[in-house]
N, C-alpha and C. Protein backbone atom coordinates (compact mmCIF):
# COMPACT_ATOMS: atom_id res chain seq x y z
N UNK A 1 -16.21 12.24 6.40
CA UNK A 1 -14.97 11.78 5.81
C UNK A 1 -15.21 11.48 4.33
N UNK A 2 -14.06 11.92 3.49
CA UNK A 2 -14.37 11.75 1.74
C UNK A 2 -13.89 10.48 1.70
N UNK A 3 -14.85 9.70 0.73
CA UNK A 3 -14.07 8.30 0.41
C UNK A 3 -13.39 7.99 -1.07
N UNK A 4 -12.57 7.34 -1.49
CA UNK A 4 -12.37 7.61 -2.99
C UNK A 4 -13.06 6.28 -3.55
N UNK A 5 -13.30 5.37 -2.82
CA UNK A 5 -14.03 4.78 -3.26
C UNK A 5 -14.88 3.76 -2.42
N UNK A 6 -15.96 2.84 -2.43
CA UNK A 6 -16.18 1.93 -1.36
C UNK A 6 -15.86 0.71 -1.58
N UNK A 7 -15.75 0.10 -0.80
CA UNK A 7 -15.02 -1.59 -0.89
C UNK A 7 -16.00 -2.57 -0.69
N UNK A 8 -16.62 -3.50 -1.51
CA UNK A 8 -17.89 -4.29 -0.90
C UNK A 8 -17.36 -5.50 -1.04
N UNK A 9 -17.57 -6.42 -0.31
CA UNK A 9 -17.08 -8.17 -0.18
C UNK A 9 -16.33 -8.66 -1.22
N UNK A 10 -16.65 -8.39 -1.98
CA UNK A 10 -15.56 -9.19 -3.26
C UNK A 10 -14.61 -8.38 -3.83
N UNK A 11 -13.84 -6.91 -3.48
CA UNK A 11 -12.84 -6.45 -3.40
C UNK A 11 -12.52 -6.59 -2.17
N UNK A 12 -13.27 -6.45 -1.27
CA UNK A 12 -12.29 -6.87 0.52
C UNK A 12 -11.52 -7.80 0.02
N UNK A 13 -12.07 -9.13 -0.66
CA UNK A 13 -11.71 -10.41 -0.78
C UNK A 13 -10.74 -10.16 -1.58
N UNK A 14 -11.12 -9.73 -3.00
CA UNK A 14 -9.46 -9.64 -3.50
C UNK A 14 -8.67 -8.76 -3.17
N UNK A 15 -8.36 -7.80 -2.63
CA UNK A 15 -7.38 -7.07 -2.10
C UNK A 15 -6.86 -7.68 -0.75
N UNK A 16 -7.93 -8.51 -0.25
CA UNK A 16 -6.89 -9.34 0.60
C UNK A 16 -6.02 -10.38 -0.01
N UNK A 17 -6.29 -11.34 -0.79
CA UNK A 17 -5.69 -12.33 -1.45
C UNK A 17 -4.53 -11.64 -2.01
N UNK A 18 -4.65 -10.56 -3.23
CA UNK A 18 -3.72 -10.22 -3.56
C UNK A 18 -2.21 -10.00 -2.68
N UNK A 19 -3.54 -9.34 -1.63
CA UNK A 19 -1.72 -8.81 -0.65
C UNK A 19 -1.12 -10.23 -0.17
N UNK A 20 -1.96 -11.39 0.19
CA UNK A 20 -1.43 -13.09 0.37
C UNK A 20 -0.03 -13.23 -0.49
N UNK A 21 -0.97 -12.92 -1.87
CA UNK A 21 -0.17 -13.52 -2.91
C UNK A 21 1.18 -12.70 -3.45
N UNK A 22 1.06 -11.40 -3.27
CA UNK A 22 2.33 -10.30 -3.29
C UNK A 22 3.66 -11.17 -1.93
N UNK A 23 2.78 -11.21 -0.83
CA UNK A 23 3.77 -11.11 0.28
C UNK A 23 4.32 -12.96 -0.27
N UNK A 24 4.11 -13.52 -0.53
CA UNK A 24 4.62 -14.74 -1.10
C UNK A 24 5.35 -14.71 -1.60
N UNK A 25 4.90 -13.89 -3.02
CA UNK A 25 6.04 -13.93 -4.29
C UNK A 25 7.13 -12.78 -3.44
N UNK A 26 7.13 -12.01 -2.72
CA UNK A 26 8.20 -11.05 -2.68
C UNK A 26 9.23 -12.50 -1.19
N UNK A 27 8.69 -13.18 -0.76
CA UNK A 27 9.33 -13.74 0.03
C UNK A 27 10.07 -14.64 -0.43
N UNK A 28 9.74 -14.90 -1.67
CA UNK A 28 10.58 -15.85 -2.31
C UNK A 28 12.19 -15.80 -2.81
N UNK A 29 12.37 -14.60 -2.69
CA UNK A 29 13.39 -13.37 -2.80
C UNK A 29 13.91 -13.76 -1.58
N UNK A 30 14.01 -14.24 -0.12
CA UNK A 30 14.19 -14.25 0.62
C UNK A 30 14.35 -13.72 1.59
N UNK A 31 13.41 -11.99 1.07
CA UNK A 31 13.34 -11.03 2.00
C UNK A 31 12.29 -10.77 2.45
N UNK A 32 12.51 -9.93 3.50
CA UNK A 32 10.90 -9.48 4.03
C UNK A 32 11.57 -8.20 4.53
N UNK A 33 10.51 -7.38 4.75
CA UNK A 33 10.69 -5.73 5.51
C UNK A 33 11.26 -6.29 6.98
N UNK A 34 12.11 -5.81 7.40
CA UNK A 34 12.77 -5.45 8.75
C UNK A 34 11.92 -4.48 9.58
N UNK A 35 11.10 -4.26 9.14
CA UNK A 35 10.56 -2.65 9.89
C UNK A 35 11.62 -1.86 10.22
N UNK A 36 12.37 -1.36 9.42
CA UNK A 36 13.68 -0.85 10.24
C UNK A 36 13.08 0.75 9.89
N UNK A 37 12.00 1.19 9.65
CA UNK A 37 10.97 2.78 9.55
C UNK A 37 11.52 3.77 8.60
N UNK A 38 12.74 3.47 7.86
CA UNK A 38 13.25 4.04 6.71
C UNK A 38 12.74 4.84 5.29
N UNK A 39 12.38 3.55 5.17
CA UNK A 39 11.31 3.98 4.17
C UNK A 39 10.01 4.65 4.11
N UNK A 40 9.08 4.80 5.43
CA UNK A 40 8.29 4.97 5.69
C UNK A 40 8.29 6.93 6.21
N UNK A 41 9.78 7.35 5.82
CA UNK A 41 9.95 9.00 5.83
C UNK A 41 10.31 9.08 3.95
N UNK A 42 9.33 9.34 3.47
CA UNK A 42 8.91 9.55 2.47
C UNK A 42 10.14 10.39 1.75
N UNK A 43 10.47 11.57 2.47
CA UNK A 43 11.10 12.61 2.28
C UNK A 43 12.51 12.21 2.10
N UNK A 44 12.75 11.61 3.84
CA UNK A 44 14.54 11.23 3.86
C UNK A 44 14.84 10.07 2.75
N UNK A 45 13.61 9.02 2.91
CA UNK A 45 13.83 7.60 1.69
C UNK A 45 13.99 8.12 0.10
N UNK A 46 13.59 9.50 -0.59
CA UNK A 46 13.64 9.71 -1.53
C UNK A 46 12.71 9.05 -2.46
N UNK A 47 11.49 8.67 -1.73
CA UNK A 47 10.42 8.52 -2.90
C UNK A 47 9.14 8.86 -2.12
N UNK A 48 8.18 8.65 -3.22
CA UNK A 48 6.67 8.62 -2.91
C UNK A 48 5.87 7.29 -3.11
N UNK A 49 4.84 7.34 -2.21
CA UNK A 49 4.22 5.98 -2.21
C UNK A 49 2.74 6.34 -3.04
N UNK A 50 2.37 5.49 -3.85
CA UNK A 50 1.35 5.66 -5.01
C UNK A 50 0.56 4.43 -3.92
N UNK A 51 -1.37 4.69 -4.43
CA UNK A 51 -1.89 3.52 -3.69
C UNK A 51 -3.31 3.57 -5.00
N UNK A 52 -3.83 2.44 -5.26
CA UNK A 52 -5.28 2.69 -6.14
C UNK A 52 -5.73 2.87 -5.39
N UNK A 53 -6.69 3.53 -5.62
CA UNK A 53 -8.15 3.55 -4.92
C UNK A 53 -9.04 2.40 -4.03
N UNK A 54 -8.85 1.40 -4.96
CA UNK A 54 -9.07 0.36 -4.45
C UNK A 54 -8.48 -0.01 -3.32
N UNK A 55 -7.30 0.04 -3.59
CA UNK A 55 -5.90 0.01 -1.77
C UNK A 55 -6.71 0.97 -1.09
N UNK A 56 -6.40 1.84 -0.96
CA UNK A 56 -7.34 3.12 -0.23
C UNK A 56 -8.60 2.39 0.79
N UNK A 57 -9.12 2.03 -0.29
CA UNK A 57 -10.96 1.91 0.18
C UNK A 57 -10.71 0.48 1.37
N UNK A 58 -9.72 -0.08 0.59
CA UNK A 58 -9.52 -1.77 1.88
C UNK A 58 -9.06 -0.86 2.76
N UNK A 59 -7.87 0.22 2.82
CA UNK A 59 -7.34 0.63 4.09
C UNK A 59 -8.19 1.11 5.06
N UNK A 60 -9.06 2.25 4.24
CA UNK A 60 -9.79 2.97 5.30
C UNK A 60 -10.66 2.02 5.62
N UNK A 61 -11.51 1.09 5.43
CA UNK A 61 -12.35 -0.23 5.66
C UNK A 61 -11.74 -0.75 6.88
N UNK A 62 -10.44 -1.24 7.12
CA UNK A 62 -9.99 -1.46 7.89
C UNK A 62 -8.89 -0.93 8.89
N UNK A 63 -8.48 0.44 8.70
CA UNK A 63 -7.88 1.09 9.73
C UNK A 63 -8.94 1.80 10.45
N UNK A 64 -8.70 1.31 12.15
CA UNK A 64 -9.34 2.34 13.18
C UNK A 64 -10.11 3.61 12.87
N UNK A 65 -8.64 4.63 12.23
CA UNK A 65 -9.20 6.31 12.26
C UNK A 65 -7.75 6.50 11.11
N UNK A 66 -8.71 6.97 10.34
CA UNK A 66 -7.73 7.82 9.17
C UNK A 66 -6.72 8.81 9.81
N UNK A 67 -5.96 9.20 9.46
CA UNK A 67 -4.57 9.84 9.97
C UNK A 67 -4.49 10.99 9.36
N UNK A 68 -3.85 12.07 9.93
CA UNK A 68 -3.61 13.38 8.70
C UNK A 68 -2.57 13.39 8.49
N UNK A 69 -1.93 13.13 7.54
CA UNK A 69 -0.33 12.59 7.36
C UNK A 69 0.44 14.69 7.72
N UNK A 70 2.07 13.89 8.24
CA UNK A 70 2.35 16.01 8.67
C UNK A 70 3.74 15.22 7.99
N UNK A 71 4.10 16.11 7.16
CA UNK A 71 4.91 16.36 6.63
C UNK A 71 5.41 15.23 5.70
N UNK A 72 6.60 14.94 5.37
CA UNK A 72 6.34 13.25 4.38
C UNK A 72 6.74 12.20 4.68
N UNK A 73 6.48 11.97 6.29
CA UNK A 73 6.11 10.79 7.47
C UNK A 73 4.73 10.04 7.06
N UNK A 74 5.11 8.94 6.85
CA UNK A 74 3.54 8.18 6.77
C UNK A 74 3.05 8.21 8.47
N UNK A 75 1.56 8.37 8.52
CA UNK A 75 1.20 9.08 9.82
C UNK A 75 1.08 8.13 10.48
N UNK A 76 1.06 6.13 10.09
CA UNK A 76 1.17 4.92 10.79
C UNK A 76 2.20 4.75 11.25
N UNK A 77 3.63 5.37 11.16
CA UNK A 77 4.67 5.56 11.40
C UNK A 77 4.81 5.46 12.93
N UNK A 78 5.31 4.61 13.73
CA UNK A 78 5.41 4.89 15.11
C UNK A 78 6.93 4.68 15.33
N UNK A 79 7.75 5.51 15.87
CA UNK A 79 9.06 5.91 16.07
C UNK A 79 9.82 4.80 16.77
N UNK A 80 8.92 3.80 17.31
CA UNK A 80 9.62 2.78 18.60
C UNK A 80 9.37 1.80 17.73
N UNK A 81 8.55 1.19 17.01
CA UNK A 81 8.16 0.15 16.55
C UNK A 81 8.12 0.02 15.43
N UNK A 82 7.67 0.64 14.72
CA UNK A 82 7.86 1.07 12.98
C UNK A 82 6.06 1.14 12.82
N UNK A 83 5.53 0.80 11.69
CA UNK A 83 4.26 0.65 10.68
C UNK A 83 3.40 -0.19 11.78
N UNK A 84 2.71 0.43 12.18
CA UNK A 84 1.40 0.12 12.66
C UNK A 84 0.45 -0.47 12.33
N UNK A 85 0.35 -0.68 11.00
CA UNK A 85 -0.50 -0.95 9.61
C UNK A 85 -0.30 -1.47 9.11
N UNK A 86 0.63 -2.59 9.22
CA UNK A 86 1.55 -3.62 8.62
C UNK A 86 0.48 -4.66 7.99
N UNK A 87 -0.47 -5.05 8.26
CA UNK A 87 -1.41 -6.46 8.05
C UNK A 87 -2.02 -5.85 6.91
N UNK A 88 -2.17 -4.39 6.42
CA UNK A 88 -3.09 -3.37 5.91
C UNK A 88 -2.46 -2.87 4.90
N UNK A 89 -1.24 -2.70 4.83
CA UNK A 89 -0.34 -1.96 4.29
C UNK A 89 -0.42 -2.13 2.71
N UNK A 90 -0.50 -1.13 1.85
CA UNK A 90 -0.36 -0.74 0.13
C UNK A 90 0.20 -1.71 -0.51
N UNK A 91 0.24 -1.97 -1.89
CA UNK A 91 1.19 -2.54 -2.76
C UNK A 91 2.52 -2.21 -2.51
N UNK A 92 2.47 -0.84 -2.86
CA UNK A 92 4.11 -0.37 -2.69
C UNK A 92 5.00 -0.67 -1.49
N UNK A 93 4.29 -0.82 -0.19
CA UNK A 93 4.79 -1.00 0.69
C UNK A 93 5.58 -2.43 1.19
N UNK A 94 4.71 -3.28 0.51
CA UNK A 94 5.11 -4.41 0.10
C UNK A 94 6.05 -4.93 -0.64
N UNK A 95 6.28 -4.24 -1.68
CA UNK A 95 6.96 -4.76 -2.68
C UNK A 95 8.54 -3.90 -2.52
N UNK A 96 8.49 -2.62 -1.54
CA UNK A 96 9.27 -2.13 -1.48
C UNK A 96 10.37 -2.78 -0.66
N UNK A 97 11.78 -2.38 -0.66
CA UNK A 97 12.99 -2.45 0.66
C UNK A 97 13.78 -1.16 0.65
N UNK A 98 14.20 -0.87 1.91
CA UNK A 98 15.17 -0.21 1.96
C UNK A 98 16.82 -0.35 1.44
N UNK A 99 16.73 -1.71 1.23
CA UNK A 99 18.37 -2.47 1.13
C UNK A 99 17.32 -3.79 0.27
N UNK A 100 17.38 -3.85 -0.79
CA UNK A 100 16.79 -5.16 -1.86
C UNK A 100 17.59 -5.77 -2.09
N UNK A 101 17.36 -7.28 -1.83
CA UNK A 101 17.83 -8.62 -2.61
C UNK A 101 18.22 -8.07 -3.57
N UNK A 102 19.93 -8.60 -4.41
CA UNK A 102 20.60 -8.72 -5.70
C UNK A 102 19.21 -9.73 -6.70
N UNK A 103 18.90 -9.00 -7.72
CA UNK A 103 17.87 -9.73 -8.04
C UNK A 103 16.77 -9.31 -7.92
N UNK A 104 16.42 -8.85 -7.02
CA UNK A 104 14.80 -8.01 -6.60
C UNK A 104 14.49 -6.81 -7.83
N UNK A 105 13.21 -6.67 -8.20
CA UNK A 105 13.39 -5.71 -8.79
C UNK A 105 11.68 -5.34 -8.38
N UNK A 106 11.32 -4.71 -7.79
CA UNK A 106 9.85 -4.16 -7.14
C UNK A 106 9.34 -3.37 -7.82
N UNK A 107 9.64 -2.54 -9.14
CA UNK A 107 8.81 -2.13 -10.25
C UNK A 107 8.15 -3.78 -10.67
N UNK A 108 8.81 -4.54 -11.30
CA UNK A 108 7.70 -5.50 -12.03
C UNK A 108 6.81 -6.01 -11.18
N UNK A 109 7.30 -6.23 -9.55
CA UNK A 109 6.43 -6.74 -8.81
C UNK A 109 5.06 -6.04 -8.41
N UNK A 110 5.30 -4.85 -8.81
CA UNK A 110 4.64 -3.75 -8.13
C UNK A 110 3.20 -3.58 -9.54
N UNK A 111 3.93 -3.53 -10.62
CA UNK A 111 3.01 -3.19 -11.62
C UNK A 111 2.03 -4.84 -12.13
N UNK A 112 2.90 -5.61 -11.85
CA UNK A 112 2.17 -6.49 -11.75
C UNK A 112 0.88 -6.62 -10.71
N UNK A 113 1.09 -6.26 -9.77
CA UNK A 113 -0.11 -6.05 -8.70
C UNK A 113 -1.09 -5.70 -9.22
N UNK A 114 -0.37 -4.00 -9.76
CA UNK A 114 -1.46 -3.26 -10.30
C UNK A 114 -2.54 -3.78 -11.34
N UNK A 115 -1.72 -4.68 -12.50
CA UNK A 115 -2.29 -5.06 -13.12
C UNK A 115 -3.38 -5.90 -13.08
N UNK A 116 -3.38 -6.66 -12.07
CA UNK A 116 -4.34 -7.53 -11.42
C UNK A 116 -5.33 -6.25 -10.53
N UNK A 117 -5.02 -5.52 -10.01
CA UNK A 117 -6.16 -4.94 -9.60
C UNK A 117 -6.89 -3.56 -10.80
N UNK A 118 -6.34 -4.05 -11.50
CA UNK A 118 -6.64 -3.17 -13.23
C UNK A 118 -7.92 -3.66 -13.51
N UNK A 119 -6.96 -5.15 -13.56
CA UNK A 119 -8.23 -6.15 -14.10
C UNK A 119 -9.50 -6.32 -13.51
N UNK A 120 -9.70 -6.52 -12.22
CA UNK A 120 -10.76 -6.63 -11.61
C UNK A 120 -11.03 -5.52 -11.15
N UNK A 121 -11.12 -4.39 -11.19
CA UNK A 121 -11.61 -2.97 -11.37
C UNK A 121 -12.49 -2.86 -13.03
N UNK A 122 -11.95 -3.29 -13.56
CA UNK A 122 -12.41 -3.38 -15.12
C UNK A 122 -13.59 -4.13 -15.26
N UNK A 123 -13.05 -5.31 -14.83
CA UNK A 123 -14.21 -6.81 -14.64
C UNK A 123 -15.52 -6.55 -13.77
N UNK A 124 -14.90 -5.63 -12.37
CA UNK A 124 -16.44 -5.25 -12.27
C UNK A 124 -16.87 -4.03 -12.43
N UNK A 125 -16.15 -3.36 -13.16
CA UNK A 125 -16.72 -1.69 -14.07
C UNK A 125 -16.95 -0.87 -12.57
N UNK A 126 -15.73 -1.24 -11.92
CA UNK A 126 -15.65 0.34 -10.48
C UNK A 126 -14.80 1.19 -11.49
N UNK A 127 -14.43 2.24 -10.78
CA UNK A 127 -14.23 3.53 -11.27
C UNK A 127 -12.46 2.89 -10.90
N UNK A 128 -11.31 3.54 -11.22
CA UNK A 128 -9.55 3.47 -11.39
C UNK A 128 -9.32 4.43 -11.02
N UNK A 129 -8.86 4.44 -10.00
CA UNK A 129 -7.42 5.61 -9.60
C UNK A 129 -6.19 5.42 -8.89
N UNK A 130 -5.42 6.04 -9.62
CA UNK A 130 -4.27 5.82 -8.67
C UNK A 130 -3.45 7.28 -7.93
N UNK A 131 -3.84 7.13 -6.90
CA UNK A 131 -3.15 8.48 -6.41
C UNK A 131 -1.63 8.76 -5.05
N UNK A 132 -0.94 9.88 -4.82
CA UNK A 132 -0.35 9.87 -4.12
C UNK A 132 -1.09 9.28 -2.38
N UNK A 133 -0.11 8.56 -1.71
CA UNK A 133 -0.81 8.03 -0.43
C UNK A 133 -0.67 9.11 0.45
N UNK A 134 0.11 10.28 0.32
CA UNK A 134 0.15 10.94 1.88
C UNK A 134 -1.13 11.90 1.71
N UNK A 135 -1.16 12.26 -0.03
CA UNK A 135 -2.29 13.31 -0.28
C UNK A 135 -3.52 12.87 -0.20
N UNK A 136 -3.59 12.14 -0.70
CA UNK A 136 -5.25 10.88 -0.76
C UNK A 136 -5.18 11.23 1.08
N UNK A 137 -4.83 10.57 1.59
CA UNK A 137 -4.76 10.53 3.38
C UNK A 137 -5.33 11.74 4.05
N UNK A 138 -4.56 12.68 3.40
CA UNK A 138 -4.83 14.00 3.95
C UNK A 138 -6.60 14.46 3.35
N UNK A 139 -6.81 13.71 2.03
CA UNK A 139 -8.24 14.38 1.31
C UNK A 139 -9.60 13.37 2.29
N UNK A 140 -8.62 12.21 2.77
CA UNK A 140 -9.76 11.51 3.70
C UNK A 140 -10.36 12.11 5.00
N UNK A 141 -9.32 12.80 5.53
CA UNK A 141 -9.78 13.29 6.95
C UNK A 141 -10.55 14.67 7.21
């Protein structure tokens, strides 16, 4: 399996915190994902999901078995239940809604993330990328 990058204890650690601290600030908004699986058809939702590398390396670290994503269905996608991967799940996924709070605006929330994982990518001189999630997925398996 190709990795894009590896994850050692003190990015586990902050890419967990971060996602703490994302799912906070986006709750403050007074929303949270419904799992209602909308968004998670890439194709019908009308966007694409971007992930760093860093996201990547926590996911595959901690998902079971990498997925081969088919078509522009995220491949955690389960039809009865929604996101499988929910505890695990990207920046974007987070910060995203199908139906957003008046007020919400998930670009700043989103780049803000990034920016924090800019920083400590920088701070400890790992390598930066940011790539599509269904393609990255597909280059893992």
């Amino acid at each position: 399996m190709k990795r894009f990058a590896s994850i050692n204890d003190t990015a586990n650690e902050f890419i967990a915190e971060l996602y703490v601290r994302l799912d906070r600030t986006v709750s403050a908004f007074g929303e949270t994902c419904l799992n209602c699986k909308a968004c998670c058809d890439f194709g019908r939702a009308g966007h694409r999901l971007f992930v760093t590398n860093l996201e990547l390396a926590y996911f595959v670290a901690k998902v079971p078995e990498v997925k081969r994503p088919r078509g522009s269905v995220c491949p955690y996608l389960d039809p009865s239940t929604g996101c499988t991967v929910r505890q695990i799940r990207p920046v974007g996924c987070r910060a995203f809604f199908c139906k957003p709070p008046e007020g919400y605006d998930p670009h700043s929330i989103t780049e803000q993330a990034l920016r924090e994982i800019k920083s400590f990518v920088d701070r400890e001189k790992t390598p930066y990328q940011y790539c599509e999630w269904l393609g990255a997925l597909d280059q893992l398996v």
